[in-house]
Protein backbone atom coordinates (compact mmCIF):
# COMPACT_ATOMS: atom_id res chain seq x y z
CA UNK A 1 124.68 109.93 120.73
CA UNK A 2 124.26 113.16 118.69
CA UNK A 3 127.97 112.49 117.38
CA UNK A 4 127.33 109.44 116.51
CA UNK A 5 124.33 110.27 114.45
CA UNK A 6 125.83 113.31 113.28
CA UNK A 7 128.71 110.89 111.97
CA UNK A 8 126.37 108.42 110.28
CA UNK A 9 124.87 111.46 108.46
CA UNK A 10 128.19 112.74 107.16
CA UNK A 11 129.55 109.16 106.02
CA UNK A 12 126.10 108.75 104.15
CA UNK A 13 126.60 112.01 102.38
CA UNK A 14 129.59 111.38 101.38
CA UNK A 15 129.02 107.67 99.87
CA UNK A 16 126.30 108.90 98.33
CA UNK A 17 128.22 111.98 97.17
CA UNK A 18 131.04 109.49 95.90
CA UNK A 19 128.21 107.17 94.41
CA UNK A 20 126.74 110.06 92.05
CA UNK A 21 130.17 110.60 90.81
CA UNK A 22 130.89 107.57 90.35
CA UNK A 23 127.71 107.21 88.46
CA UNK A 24 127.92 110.06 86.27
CA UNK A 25 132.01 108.81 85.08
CA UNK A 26 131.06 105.41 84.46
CA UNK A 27 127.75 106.66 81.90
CA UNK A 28 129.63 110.02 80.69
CA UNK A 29 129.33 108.53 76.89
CA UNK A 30 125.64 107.67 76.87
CA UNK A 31 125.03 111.37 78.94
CA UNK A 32 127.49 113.19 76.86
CA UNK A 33 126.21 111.17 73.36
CA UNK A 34 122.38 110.02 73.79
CA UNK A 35 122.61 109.86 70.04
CA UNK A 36 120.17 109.21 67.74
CA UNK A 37 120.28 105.50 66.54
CA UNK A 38 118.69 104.38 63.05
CA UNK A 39 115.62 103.87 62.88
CA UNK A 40 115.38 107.29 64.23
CA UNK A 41 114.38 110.16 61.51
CA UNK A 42 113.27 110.05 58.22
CA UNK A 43 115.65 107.83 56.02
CA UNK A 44 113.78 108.26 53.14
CA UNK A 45 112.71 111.63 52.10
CA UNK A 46 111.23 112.34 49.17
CA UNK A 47 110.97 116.21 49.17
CA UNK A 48 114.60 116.37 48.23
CA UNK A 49 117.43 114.51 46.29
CA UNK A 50 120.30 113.04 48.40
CA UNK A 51 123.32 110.32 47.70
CA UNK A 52 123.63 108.08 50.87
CA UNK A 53 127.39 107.70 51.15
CA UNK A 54 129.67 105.00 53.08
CA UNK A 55 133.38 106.58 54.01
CA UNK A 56 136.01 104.80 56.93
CA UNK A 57 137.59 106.99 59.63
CA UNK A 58 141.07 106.52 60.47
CA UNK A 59 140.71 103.63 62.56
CA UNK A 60 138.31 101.87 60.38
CA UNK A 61 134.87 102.05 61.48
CA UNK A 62 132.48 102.72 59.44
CA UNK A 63 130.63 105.52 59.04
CA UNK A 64 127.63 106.78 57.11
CA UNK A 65 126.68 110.40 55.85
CA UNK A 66 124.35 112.30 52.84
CA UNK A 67 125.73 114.16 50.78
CA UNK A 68 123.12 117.08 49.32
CA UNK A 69 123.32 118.19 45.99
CA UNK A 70 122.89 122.48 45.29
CA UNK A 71 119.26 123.27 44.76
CA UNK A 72 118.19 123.87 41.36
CA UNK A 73 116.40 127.09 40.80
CA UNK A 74 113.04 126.93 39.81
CA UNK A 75 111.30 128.65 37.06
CA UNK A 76 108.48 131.05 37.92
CA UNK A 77 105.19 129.81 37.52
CA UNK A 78 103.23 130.72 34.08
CA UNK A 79 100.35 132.55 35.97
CA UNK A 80 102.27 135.48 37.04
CA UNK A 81 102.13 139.08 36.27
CA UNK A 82 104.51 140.88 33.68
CA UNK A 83 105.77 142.68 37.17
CA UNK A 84 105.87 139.54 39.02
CA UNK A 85 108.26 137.98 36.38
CA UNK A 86 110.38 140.91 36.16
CA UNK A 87 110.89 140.82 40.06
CA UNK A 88 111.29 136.55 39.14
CA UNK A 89 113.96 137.38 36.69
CA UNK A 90 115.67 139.39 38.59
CA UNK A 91 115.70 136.90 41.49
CA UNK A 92 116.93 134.13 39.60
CA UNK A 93 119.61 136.26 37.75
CA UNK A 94 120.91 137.18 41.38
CA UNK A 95 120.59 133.71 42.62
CA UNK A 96 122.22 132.01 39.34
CA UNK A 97 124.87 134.42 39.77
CA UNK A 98 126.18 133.39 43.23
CA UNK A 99 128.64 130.55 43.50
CA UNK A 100 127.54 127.25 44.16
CA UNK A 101 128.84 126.79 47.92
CA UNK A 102 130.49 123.54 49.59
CA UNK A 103 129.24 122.77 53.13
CA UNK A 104 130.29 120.22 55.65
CA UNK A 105 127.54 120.09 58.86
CA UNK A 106 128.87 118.88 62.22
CA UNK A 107 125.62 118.12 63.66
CA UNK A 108 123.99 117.80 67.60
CA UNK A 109 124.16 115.10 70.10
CA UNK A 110 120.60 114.27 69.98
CA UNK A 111 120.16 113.74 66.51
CA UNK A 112 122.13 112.07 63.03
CA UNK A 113 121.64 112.58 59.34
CA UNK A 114 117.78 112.08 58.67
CA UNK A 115 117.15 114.60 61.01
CA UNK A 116 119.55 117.00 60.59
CA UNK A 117 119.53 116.67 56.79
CA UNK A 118 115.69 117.84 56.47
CA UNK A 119 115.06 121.29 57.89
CA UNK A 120 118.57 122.86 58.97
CA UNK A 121 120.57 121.19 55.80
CA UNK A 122 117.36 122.40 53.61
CA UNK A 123 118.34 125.81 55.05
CA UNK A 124 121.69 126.28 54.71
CA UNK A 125 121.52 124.82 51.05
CA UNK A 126 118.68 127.43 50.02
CA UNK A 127 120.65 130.38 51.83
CA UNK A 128 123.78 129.85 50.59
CA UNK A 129 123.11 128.08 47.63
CA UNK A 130 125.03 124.95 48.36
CA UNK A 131 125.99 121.56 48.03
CA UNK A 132 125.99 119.69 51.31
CA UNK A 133 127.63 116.87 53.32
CA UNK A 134 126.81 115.82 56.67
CA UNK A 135 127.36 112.76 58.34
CA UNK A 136 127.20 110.99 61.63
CA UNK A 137 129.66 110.45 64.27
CA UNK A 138 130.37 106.64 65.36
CA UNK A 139 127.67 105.54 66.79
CA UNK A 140 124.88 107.77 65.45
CA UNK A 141 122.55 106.58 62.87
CA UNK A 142 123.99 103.57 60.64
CA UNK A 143 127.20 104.48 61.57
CA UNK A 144 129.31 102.01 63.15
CA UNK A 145 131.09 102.27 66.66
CA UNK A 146 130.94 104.14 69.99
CA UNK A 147 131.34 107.99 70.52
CA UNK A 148 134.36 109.12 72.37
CA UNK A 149 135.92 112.16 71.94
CA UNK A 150 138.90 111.48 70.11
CA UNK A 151 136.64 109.04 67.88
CA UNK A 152 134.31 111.91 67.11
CA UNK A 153 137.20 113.98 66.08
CA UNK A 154 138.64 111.66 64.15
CA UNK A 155 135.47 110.88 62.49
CA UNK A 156 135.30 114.51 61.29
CA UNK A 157 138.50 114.70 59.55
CA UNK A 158 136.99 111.64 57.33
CA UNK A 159 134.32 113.51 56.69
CA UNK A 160 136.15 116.84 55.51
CA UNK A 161 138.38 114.67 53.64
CA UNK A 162 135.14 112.54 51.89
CA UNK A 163 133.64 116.02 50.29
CA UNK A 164 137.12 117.09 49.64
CA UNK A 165 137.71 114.44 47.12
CA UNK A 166 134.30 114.29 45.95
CA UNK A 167 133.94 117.77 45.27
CA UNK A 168 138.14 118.05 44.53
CA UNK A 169 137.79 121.71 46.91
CA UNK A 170 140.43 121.79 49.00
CA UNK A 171 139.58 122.50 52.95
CA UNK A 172 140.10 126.33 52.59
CA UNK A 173 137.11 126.64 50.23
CA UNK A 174 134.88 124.20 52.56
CA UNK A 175 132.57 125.93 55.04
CA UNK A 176 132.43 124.49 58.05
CA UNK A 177 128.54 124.03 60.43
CA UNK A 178 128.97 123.17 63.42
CA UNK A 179 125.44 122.75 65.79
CA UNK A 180 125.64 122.50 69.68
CA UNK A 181 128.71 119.71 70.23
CA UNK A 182 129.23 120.25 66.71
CA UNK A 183 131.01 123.28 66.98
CA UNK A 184 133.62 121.09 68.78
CA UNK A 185 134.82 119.20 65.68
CA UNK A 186 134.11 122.16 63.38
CA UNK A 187 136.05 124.51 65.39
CA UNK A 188 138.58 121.92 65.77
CA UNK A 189 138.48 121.15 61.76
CA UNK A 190 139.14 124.79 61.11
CA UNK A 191 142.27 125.05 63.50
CA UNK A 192 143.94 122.06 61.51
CA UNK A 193 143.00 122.99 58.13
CA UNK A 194 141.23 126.17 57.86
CA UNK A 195 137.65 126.42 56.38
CA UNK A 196 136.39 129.68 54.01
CA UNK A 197 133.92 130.11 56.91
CA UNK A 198 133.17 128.97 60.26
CA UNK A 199 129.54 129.01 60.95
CA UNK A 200 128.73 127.94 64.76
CA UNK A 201 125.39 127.70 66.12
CA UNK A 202 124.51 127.43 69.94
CA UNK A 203 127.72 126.02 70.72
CA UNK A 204 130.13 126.41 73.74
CA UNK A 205 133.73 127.86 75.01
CA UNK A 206 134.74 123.76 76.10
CA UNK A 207 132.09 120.92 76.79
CA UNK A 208 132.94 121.43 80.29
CA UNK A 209 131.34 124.50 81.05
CA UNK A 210 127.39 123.19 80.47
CA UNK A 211 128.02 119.99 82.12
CA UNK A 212 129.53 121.89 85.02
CA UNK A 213 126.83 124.49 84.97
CA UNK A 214 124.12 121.55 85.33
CA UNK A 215 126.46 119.70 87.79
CA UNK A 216 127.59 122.65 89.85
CA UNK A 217 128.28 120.92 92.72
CA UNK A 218 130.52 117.74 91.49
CA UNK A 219 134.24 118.32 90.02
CA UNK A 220 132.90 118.00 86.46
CA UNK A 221 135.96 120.14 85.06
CA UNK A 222 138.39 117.65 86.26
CA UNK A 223 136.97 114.34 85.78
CA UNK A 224 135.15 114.55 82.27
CA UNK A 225 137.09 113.11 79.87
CA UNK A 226 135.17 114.36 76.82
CA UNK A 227 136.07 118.51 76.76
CA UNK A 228 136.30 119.52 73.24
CA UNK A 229 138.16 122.89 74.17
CA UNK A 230 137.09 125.09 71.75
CA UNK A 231 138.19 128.00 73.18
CA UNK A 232 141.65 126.95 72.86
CA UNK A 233 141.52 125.24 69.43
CA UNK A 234 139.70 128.14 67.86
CA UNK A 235 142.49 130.78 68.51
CA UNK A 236 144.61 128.55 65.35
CA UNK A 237 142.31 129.72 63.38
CA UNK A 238 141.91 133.39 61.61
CA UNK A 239 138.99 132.68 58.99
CA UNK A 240 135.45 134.05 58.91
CA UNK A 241 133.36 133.33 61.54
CA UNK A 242 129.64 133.74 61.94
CA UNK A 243 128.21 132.77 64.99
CA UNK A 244 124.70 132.58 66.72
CA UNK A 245 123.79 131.99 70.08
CA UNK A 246 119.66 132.29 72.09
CA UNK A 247 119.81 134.97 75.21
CA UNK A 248 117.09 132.45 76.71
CA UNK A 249 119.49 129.45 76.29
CA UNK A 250 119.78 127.18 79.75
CA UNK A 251 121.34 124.09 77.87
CA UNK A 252 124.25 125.80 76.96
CA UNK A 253 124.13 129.79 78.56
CA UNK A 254 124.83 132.35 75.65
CA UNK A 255 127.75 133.73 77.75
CA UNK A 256 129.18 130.37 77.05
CA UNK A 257 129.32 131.09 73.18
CA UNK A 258 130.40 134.74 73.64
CA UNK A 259 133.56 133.35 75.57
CA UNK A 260 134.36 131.31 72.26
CA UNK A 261 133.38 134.03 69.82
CA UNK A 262 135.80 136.81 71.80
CA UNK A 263 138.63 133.89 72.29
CA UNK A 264 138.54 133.91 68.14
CA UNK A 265 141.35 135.93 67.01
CA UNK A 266 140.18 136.72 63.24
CA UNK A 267 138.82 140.26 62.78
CA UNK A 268 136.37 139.04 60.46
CA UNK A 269 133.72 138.00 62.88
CA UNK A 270 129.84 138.42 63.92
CA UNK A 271 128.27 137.38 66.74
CA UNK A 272 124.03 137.01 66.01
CA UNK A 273 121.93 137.23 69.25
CA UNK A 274 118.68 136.01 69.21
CA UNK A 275 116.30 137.50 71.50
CA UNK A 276 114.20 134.88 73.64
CA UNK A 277 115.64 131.94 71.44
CA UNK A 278 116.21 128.54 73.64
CA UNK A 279 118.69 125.81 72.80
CA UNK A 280 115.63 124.14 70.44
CA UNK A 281 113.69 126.84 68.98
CA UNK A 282 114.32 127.20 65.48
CA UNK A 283 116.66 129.80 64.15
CA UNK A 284 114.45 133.06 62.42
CA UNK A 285 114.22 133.94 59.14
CA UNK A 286 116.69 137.15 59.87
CA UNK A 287 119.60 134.59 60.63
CA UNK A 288 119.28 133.27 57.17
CA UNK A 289 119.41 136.36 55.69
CA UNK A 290 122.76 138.03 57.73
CA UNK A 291 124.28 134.58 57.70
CA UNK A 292 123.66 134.88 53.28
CA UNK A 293 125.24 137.75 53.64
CA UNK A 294 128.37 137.38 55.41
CA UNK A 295 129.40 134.21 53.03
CA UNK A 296 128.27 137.27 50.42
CA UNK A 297 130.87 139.46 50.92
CA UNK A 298 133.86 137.06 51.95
């Protein structure tokens, strides 16, 4: 009798066990890419100036980005002190100085262009003084399809090769964003082509490290079919690198991003720690400032 039952319990275990599994392959895409369908965001901002662009990726399906002009500087206001406009002056002489910078952003999983395009691509043009492209994997905002690695990929390279032709920089002067599953195409963009930085924000060594660390008991590593192996691609590439990574991160543990940053064999590299951060806090002021100057002094 106590076999029996004990036999019962085992069998259930493991259907359910096997059920789970199955569950988890069959809805990888939707877990892996919740994306961020239009309507979702703001799709019509009005505190700054953007071109709404159409583009194909290599297999035809069509995708959607924003490209983000520089920002123009602003002229102090008439009120201030002689001092005030001095300091102004100076500002602006530094700031008209610097070269006007070419970004592509890989953005998140959980988000597309209207979001991404409003705080973080308001951020990186202001810093860095740059122009702007980012754009949304198949089946994020008004872009057409369904995610899949390879797609994703592929969708990348017809972005990179969009702001190439509309800017007519080659990929070497391009730098390359890449936020949480971003930093898969980005890093992967860099190994092909090479980028005149690699900036990589809360990202990870392969995508099968988090989902393994929230699935620790199913064989996530060798059923997953989405991966994006950073770690591996990233050692093609010998460019700039500027990384960042939260010591409170659970999403995606900062060991995970150290793993990619000391796999990267370029010696010009910094890796920025923030204290406390979690996957979605906002990155601090400071971050803005070292990341300025590392594009700086490339």
């Amino acid at each position: 009798m106590i076999i029996r039952t004990l036999k019962r319990i085992a069998i259930t275990v493991v259907v359910l066990y096997v059920g789970i599994l199955l569950f988890l392959m069959a809805n990888e895409t939707s877990l892996v890419y919740p994306g961020s369908k239009y309507p979702r965001g703001n799709w019509t901002p009005t505190d700054f100036e953007f071109e709404e662009v159409q583009f194909l990726s290599a297999d035809g399906t069509r995708l959607v980005g924003w490209y983000l002009p520089p920002p123009e500087i602003q002229e102090a206001p008439s009120g201030e002190s002689a001092a005030d406009e001095s300091d102004s002056e100076e500002s602006l002489s530094l700031e008209a100085a610097r070269p006007i910078e070419t970004i592509l952003l890989c953005h998140g999983n959980a988000e597309n262009v209207a979001q991404s395009a409003g705080y973080m691509g308001d951020m990186l043009r202001t810093s860095l003084n740059a122009e702007l492209f980012v754009f949304d994997y198949r089946g994020f905002g008004k872009s057409e399809g369904v995610p899949t690695e390879q797609g994703v990929l592929e969708d990348s390279e017809a972005a990179l090769k969009w702001l190439n032709k509309r800017t007519g920089k080659s990929p070497s002067e391009v730098i390359l964003v890449g936020h949480s599953i971003g930093g898969g195409p980005a890093v992967h963009l860099a190994s092909k082509h090479g980028a005149k930085a690699l900036v990589l924000q809360r990202t990870f060594n392969a995508l099968t490290e988090p989902a393994a660390n929230q699935y620790p008991w199913l064989p996530i590593r060798y059923v997953m079919r989405n991966q994006f192996r950073s770690v591996d691609w990233i050692k093609e590439f010998h460019g700039p690198l500027f990384q960042s990574h939260g010591t409170a991160d659970r999403l995606i543990p900062n060991h995970m991003g150290r793993e990619l940053f000391d796999a990267a064999p370029t010696t010009k590299k910094r890796f920025f720690a923030v204290d406390g951060m979690t996957h979605w806090d906002a990155l601090p002021e400071e971050y803005w400032r070292q990341l300025a100057r590392f594009i700086d002094r490339l």
